[in-house]
N, C-alpha and C. Protein backbone atom coordinates (compact mmCIF):
# COMPACT_ATOMS: atom_id res chain seq x y z
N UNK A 1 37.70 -10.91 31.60
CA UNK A 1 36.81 -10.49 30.54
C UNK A 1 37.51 -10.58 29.18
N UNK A 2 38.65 -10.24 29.23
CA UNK A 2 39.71 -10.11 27.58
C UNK A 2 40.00 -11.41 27.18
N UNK A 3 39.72 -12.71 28.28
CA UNK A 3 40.62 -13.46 28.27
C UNK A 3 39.39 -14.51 27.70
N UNK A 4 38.00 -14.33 28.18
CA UNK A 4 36.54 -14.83 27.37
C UNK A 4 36.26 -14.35 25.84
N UNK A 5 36.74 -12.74 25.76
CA UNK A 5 36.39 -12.30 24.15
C UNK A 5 37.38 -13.28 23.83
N UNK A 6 38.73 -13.40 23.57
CA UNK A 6 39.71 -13.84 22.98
C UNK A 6 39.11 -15.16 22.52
N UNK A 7 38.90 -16.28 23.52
CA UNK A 7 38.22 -17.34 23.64
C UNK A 7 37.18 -17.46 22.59
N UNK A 8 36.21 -16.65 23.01
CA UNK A 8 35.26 -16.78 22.07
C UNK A 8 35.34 -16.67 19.91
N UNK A 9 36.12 -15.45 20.28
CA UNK A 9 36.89 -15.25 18.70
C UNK A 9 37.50 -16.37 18.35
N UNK A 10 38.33 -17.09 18.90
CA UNK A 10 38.94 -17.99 18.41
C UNK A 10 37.95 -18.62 18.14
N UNK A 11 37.40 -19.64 18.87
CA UNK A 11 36.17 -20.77 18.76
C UNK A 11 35.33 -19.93 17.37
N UNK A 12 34.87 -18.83 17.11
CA UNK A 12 34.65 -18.81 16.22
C UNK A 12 35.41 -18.54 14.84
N UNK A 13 36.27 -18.05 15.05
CA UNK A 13 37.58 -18.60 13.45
C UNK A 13 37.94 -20.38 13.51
N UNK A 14 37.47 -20.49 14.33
CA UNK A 14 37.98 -22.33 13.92
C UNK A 14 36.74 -22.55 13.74
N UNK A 15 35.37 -22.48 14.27
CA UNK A 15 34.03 -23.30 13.70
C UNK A 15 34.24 -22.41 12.05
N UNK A 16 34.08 -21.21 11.82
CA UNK A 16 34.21 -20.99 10.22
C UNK A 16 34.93 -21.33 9.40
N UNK A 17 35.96 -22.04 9.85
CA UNK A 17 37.10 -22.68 8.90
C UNK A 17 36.73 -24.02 8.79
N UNK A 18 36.34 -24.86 9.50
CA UNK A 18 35.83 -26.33 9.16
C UNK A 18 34.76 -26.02 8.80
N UNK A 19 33.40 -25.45 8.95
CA UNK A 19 32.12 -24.92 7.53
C UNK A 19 32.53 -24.97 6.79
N UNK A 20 33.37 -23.63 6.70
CA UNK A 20 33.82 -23.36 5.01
C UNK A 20 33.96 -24.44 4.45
N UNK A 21 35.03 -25.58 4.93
CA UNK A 21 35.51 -26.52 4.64
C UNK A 21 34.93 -28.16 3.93
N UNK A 22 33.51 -27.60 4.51
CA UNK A 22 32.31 -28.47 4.65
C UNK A 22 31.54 -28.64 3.68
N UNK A 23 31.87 -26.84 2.90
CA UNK A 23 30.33 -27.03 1.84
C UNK A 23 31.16 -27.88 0.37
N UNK A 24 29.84 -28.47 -0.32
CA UNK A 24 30.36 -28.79 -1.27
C UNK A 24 30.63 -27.98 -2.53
N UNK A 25 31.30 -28.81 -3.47
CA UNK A 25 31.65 -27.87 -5.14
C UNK A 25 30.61 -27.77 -5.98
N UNK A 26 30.20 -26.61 -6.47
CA UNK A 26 29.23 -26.31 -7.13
C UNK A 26 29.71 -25.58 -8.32
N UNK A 27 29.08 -25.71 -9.20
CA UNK A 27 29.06 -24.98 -10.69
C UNK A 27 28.26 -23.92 -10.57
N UNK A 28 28.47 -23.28 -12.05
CA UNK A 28 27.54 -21.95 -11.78
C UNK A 28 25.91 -22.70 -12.54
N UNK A 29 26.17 -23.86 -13.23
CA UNK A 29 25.30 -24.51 -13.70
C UNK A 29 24.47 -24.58 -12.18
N UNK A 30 25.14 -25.31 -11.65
CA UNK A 30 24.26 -26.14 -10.18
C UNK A 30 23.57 -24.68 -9.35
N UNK A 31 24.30 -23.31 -9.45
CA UNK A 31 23.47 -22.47 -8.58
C UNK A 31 22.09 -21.74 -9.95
N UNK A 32 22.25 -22.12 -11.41
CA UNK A 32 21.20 -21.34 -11.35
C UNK A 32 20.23 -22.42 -11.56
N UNK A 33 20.68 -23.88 -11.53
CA UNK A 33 19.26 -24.61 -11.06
C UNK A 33 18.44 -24.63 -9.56
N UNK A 34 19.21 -23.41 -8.53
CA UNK A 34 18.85 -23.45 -6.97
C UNK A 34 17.71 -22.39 -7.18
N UNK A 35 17.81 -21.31 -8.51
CA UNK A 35 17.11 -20.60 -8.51
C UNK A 35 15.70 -20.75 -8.53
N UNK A 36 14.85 -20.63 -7.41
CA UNK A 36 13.31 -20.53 -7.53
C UNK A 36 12.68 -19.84 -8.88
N UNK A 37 11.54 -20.72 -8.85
CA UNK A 37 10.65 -20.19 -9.92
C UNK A 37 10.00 -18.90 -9.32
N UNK A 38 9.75 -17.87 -10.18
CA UNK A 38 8.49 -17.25 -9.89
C UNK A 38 7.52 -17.16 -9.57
N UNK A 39 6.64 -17.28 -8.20
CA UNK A 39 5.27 -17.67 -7.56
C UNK A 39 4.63 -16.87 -8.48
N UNK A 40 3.83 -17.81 -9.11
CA UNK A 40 2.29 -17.07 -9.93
C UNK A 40 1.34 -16.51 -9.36
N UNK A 41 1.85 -16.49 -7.76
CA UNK A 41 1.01 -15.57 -6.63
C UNK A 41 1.23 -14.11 -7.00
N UNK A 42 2.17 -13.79 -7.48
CA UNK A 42 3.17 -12.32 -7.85
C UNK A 42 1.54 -11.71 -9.09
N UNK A 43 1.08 -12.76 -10.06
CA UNK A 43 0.43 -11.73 -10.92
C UNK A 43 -1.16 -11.43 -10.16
N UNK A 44 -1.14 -11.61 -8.86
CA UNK A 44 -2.19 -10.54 -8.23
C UNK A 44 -2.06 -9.30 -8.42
N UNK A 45 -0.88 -9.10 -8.34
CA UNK A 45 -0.74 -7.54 -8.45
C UNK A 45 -0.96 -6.78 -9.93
N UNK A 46 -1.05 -7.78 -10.54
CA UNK A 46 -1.45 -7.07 -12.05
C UNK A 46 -2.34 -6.27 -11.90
N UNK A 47 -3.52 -6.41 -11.37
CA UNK A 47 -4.54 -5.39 -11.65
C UNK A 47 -3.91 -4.12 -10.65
N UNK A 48 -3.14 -3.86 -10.03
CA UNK A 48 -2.89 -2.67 -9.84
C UNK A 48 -1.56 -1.65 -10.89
N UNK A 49 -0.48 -2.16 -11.62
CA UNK A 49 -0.24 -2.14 -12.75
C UNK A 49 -0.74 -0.74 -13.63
N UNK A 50 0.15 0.53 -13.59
CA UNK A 50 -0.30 1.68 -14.49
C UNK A 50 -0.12 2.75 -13.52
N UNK A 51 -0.61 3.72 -14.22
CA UNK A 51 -1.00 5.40 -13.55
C UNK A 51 -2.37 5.09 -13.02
N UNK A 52 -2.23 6.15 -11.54
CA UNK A 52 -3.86 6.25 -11.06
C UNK A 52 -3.72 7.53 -10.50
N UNK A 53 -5.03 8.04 -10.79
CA UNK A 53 -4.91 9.46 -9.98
C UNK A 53 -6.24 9.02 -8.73
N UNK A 54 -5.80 9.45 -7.43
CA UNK A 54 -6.81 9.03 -6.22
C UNK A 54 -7.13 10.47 -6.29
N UNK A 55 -8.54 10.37 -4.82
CA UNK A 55 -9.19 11.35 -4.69
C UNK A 55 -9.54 11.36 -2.93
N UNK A 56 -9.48 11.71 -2.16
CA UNK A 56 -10.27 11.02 -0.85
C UNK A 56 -10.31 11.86 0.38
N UNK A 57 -10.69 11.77 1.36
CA UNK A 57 -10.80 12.66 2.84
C UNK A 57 -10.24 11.50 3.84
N UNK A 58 -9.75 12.41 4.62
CA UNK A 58 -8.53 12.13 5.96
C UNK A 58 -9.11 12.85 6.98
N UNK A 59 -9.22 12.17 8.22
CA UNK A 59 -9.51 12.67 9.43
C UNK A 59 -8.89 11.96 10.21
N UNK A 60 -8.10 13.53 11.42
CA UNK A 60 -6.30 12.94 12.00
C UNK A 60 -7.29 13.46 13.54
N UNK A 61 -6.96 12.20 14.52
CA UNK A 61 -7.09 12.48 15.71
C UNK A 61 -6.50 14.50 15.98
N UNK A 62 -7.08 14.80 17.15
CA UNK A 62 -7.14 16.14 17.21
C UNK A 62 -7.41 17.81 16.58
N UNK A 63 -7.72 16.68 15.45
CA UNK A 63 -8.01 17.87 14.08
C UNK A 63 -9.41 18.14 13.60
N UNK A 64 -10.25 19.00 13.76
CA UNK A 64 -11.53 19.53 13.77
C UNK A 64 -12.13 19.22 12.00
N UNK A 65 -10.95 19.59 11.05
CA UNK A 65 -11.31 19.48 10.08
C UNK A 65 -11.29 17.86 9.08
N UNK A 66 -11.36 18.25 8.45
CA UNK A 66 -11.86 16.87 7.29
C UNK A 66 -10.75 17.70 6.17
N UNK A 67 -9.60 16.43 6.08
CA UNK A 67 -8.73 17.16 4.75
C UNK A 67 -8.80 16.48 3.27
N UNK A 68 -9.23 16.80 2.50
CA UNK A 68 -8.75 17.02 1.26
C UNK A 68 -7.90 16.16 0.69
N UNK A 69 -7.52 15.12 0.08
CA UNK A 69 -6.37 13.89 -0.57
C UNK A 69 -6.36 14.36 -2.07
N UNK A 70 -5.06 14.47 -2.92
CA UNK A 70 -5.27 14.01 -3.66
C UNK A 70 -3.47 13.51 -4.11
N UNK A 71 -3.56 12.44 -4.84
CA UNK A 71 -2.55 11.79 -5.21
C UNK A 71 -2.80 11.29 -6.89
N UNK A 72 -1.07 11.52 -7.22
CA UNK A 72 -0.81 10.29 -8.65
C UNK A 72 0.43 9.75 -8.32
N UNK A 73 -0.05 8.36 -8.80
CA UNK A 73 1.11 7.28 -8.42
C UNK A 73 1.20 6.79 -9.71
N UNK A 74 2.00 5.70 -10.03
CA UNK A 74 2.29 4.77 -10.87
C UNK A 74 2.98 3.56 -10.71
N UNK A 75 2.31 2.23 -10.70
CA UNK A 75 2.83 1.28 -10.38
C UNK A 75 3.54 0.26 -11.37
N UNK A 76 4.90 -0.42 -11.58
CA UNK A 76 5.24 -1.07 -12.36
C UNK A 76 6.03 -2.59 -12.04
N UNK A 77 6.03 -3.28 -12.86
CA UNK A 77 6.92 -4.47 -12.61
C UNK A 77 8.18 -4.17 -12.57
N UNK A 78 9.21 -4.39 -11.91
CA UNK A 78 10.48 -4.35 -11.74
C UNK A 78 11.17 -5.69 -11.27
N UNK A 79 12.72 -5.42 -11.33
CA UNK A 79 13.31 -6.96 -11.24
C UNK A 79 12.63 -8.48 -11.57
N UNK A 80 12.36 -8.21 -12.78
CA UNK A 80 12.27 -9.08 -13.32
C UNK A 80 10.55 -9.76 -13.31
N UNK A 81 9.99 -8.51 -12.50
CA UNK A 81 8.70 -9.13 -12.80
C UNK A 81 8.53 -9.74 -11.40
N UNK A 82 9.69 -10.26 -10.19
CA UNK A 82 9.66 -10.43 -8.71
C UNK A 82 9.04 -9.43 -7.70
N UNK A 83 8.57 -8.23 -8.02
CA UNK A 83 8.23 -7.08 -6.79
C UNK A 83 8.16 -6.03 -7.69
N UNK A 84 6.60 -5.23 -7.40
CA UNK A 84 6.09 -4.14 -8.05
C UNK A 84 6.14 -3.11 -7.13
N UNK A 85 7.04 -1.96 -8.17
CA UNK A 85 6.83 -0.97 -7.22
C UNK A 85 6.24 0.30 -7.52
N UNK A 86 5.72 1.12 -6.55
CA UNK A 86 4.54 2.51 -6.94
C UNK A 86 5.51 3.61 -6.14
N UNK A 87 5.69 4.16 -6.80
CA UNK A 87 6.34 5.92 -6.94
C UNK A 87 4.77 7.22 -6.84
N UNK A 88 4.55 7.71 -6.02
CA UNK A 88 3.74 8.58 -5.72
C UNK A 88 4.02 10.00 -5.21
N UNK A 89 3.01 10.91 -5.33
CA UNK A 89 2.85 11.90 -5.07
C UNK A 89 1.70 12.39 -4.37
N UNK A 90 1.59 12.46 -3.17
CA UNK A 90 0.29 12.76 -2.48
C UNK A 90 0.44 13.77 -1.49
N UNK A 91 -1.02 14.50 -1.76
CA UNK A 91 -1.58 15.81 -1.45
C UNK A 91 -2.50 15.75 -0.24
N UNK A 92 -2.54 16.60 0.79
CA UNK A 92 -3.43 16.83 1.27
C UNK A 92 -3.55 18.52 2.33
N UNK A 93 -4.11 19.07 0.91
CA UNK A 93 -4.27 20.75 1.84
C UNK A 93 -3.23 21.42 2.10
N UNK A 94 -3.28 22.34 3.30
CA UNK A 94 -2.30 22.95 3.92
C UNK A 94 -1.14 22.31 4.05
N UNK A 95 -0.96 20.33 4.49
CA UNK A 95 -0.07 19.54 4.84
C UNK A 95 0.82 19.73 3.58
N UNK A 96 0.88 20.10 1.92
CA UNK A 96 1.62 19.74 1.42
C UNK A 96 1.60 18.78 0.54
N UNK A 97 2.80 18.40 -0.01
CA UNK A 97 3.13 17.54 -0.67
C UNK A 97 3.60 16.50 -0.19
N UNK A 98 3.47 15.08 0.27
CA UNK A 98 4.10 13.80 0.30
C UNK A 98 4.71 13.15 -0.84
N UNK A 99 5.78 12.97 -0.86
CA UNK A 99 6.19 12.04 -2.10
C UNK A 99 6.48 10.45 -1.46
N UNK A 100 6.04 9.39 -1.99
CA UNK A 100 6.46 8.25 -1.29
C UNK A 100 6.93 6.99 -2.18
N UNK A 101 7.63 5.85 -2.08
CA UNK A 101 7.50 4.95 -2.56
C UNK A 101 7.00 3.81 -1.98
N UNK A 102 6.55 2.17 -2.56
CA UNK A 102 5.84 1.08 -1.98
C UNK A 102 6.49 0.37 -2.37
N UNK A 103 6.92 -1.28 -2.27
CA UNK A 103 7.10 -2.53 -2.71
C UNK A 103 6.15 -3.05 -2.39
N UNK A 104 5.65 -4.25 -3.62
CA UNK A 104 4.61 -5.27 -3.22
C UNK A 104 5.62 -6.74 -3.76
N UNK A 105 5.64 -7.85 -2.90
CA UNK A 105 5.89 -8.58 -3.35
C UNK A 105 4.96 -10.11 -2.72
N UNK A 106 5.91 -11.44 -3.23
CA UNK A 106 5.45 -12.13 -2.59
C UNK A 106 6.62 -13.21 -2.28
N UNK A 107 5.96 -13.45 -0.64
CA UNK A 107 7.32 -14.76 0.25
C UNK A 107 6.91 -15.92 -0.04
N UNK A 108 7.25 -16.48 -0.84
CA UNK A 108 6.97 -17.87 -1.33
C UNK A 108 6.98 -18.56 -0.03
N UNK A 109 8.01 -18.88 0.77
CA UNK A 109 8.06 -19.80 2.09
C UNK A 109 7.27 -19.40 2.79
N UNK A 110 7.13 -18.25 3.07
CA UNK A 110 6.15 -17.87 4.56
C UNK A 110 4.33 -17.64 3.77
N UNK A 111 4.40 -18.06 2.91
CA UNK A 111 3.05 -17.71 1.75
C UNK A 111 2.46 -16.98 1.90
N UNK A 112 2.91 -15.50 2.18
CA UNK A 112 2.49 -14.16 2.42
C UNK A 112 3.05 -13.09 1.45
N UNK A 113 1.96 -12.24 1.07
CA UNK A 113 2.06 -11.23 -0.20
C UNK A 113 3.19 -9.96 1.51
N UNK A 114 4.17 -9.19 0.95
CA UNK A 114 4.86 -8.24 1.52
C UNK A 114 4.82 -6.85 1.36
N UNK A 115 4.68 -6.03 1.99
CA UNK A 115 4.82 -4.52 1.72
C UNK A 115 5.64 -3.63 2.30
N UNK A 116 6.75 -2.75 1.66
CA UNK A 116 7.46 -1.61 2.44
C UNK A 116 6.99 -0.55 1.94
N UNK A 117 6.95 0.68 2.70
CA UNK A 117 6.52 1.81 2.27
C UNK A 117 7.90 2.95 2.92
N UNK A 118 7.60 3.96 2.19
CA UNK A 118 8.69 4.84 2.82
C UNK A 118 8.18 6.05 2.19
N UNK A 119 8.42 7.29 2.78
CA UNK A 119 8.25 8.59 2.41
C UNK A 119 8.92 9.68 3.20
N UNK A 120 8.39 10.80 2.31
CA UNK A 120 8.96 12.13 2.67
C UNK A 120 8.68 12.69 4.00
N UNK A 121 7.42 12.34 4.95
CA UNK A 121 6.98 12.75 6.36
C UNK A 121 7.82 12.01 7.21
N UNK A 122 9.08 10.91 6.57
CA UNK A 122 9.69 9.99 7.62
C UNK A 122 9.09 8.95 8.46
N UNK A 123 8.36 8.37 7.37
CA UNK A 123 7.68 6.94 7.48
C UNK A 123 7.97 5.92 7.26
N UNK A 124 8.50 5.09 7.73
CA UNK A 124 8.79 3.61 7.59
C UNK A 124 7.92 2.77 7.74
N UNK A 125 7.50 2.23 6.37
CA UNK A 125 6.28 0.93 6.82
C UNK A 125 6.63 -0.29 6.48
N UNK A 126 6.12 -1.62 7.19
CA UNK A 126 6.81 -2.81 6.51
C UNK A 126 5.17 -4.00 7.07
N UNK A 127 5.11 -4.42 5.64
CA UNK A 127 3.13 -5.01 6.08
C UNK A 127 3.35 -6.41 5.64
N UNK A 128 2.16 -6.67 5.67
CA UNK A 128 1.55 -7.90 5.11
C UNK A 128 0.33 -7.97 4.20
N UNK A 129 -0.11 -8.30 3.58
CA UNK A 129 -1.34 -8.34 2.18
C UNK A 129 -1.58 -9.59 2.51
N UNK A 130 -3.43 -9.38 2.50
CA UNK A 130 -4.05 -10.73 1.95
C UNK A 130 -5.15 -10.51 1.06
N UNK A 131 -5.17 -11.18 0.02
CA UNK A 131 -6.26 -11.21 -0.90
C UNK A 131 -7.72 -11.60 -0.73
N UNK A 132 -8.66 -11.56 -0.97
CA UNK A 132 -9.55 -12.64 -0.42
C UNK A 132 -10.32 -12.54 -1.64
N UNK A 133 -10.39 -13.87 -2.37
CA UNK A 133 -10.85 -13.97 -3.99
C UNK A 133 -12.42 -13.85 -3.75
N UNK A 134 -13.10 -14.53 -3.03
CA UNK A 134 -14.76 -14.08 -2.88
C UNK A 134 -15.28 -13.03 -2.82
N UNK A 135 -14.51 -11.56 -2.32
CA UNK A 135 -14.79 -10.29 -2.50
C UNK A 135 -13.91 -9.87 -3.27
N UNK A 136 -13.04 -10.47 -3.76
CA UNK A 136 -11.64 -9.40 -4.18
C UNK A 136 -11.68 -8.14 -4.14
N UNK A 137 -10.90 -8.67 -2.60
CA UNK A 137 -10.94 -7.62 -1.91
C UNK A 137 -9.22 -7.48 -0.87
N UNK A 138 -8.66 -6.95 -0.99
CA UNK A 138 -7.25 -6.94 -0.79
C UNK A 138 -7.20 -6.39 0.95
N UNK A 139 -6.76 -6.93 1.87
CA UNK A 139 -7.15 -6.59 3.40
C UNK A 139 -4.94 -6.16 3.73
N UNK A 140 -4.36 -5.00 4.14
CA UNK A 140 -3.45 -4.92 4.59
C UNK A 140 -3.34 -4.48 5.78
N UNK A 141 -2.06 -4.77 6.58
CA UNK A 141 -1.61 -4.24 7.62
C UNK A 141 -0.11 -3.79 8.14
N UNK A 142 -0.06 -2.86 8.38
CA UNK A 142 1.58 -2.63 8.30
C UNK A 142 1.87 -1.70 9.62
N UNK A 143 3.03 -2.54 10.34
CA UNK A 143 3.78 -1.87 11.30
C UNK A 143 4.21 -0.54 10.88
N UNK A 144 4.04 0.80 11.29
CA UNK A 144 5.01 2.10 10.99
C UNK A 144 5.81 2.56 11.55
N UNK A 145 6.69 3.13 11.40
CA UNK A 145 7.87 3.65 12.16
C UNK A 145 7.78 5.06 11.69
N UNK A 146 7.19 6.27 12.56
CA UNK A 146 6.88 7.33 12.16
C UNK A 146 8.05 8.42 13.26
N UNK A 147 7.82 10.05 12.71
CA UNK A 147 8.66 10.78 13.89
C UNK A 147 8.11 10.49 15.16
N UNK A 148 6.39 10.60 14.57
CA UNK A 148 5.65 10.69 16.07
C UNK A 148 5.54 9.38 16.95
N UNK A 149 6.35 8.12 16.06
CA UNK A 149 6.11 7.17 17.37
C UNK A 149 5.72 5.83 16.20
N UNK A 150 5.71 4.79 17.11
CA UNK A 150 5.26 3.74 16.10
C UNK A 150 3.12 3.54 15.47
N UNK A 151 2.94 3.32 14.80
CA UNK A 151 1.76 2.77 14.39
C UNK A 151 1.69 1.84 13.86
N UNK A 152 0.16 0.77 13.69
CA UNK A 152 -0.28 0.10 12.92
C UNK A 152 -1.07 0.87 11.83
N UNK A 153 -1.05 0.54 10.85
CA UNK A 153 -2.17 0.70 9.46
C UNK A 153 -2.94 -0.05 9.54
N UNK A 154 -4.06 -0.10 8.80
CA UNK A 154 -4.53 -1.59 8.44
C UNK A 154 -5.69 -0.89 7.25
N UNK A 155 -5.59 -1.49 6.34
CA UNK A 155 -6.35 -1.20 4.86
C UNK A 155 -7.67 -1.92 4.50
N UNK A 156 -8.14 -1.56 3.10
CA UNK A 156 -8.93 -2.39 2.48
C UNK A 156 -8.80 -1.47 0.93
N UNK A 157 -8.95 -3.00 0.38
CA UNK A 157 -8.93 -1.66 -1.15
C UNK A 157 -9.66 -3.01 -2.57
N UNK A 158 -10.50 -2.21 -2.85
CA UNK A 158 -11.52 -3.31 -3.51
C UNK A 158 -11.69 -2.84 -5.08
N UNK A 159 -11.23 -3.13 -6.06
CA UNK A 159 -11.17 -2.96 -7.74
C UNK A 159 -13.09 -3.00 -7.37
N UNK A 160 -13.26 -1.89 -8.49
CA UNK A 160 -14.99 -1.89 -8.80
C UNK A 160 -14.87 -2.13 -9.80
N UNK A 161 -14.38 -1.81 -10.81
CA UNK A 161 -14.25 -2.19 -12.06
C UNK A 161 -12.63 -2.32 -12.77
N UNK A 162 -12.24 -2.63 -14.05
CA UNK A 162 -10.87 -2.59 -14.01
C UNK A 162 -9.76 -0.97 -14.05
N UNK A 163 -10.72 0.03 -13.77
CA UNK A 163 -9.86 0.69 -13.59
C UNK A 163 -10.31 1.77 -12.67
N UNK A 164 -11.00 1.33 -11.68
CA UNK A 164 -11.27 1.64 -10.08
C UNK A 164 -11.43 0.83 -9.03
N UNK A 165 -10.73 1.74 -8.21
CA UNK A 165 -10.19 0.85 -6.74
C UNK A 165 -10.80 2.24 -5.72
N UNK A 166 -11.54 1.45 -4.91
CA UNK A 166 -11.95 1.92 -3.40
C UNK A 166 -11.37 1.83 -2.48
N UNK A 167 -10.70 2.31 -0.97
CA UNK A 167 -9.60 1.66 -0.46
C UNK A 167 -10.05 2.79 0.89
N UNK A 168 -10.13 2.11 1.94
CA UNK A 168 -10.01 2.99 3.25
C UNK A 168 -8.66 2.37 3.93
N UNK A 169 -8.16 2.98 4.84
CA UNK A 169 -6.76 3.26 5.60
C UNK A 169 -6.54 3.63 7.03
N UNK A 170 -6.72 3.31 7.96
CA UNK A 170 -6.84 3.69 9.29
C UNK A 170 -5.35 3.16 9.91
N UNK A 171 -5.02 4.39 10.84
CA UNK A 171 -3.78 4.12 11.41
C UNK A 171 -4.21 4.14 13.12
N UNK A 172 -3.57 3.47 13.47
CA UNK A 172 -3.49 3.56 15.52
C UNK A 172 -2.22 3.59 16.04
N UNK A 173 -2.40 4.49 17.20
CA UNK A 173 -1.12 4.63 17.80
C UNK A 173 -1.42 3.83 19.00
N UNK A 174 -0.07 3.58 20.05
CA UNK A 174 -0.20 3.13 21.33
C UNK A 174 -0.71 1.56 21.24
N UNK A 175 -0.59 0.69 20.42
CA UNK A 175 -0.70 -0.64 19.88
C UNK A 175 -1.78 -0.81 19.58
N UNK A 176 -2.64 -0.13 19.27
CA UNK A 176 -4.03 -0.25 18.44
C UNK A 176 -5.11 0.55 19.37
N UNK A 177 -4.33 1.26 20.12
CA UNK A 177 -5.52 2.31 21.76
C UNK A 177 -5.95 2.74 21.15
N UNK A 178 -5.32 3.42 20.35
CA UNK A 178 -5.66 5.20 19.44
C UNK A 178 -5.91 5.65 18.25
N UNK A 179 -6.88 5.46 17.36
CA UNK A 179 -7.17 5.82 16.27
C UNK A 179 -6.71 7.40 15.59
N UNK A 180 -5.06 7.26 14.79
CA UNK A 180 -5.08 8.34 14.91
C UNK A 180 -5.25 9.27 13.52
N UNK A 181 -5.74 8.32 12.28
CA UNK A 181 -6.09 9.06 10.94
C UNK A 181 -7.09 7.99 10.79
N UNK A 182 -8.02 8.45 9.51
CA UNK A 182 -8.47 7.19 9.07
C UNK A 182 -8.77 7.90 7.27
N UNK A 183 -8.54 7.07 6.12
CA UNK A 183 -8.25 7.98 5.09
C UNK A 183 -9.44 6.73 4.24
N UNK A 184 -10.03 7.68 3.52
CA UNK A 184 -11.03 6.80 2.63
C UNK A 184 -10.87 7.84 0.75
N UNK A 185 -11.42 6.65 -0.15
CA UNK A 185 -11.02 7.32 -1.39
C UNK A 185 -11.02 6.80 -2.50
N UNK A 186 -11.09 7.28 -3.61
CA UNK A 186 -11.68 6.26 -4.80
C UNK A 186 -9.97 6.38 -5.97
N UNK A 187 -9.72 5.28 -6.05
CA UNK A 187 -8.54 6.02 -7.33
C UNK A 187 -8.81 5.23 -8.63
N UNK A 188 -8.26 6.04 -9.80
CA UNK A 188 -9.03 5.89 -11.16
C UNK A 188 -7.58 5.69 -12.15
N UNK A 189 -7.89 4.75 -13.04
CA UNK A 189 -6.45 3.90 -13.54
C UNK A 189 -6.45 5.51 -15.29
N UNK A 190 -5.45 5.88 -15.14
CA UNK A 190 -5.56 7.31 -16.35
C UNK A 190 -5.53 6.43 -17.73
């Protein structure tokens, strides 16, 4: 067994030394002509862009009642105008306070808009966005990594005018068995 790791380590310090060896000489000229342009896919996200205060009702598998939402976020351009991100604060009832953050960006190669989410309940989200210009109407979905276990999301969120957005939110547990929130709600640009 010691005598395969060894083996193997070696074979790989000698394949990385002839690579290395391999690439060519570059300037700093030559790497910032490697630099990609900016996908003009990125200014979709303009219209979300500013302060919004939401408003909306949540209903969580096992829970009799209908809760209460309310949130203010603010979304901005960062790095350079490559990935917008929203800093929030959201409410609902007895539950408290959530504080969370989002990235929106876009993968030029894989030609898909991206989303991470993260917050204070210990949520890990990581999605996908699609636009659809005939309704503009924004359709997401995002894997979660929660305490209680993994979920899907999956969204909709539709500008009524330029400074309202409609947006429902449904999560499932158990790979889509279990419907276990579903959150609807109007938010208004301040």
């Amino acid at each position: 067994m010691t005598k395969r790791i060894l083996s193997c380590a070696l074979l790989s310090t000698c394949a990385s030394i002839l690579l290395t060896g391999c690439m060519p000489k570059m300037t700093i000229e030559d790497l910032k002509q490697m630099r990609p342009q900016r996908p003009a896919e990125l200014d979709k996200f303009s219209d979300f862009v500013g302060k919004w205060e939401s408003t909306g009702e949540a209903t969580m598998a096992g829970l009799d009642q209908v809760l209460k939402i309310s949130a203010t976020s603010e979304l901005q351009w960062e790095g350079d105008g490559w990935y917008l991100v929203e800093r929030g604060t959201f409410h609902m009832e007895e539950l408290g306070d959530m504080k969370g953050i989002a990235t929106y960006t876009y993968d030029a190669k894989a030609k898909k808009f991206r989303s991470t989410w993260v917050d204070t309940y210990g949520t890990l989200g990581i999605g996908t966005m699609r636009y659809d210009e005939k309704t503009d109407t924004w359709h997401m979905k995002s894997k979660n990594y929660t305490p209680f276990g993994k979920t899907v999301m999956k969204g909709v969120s539709k500008m009524i005018d330029d400074d309202t957005m409609e947006w429902t939110m449904t999560e499932y547990a158990m790979g889509g068995l279990i419907k276990t929130m579903e959150m609807t709600g109007t938010s208004k640009r301040k």
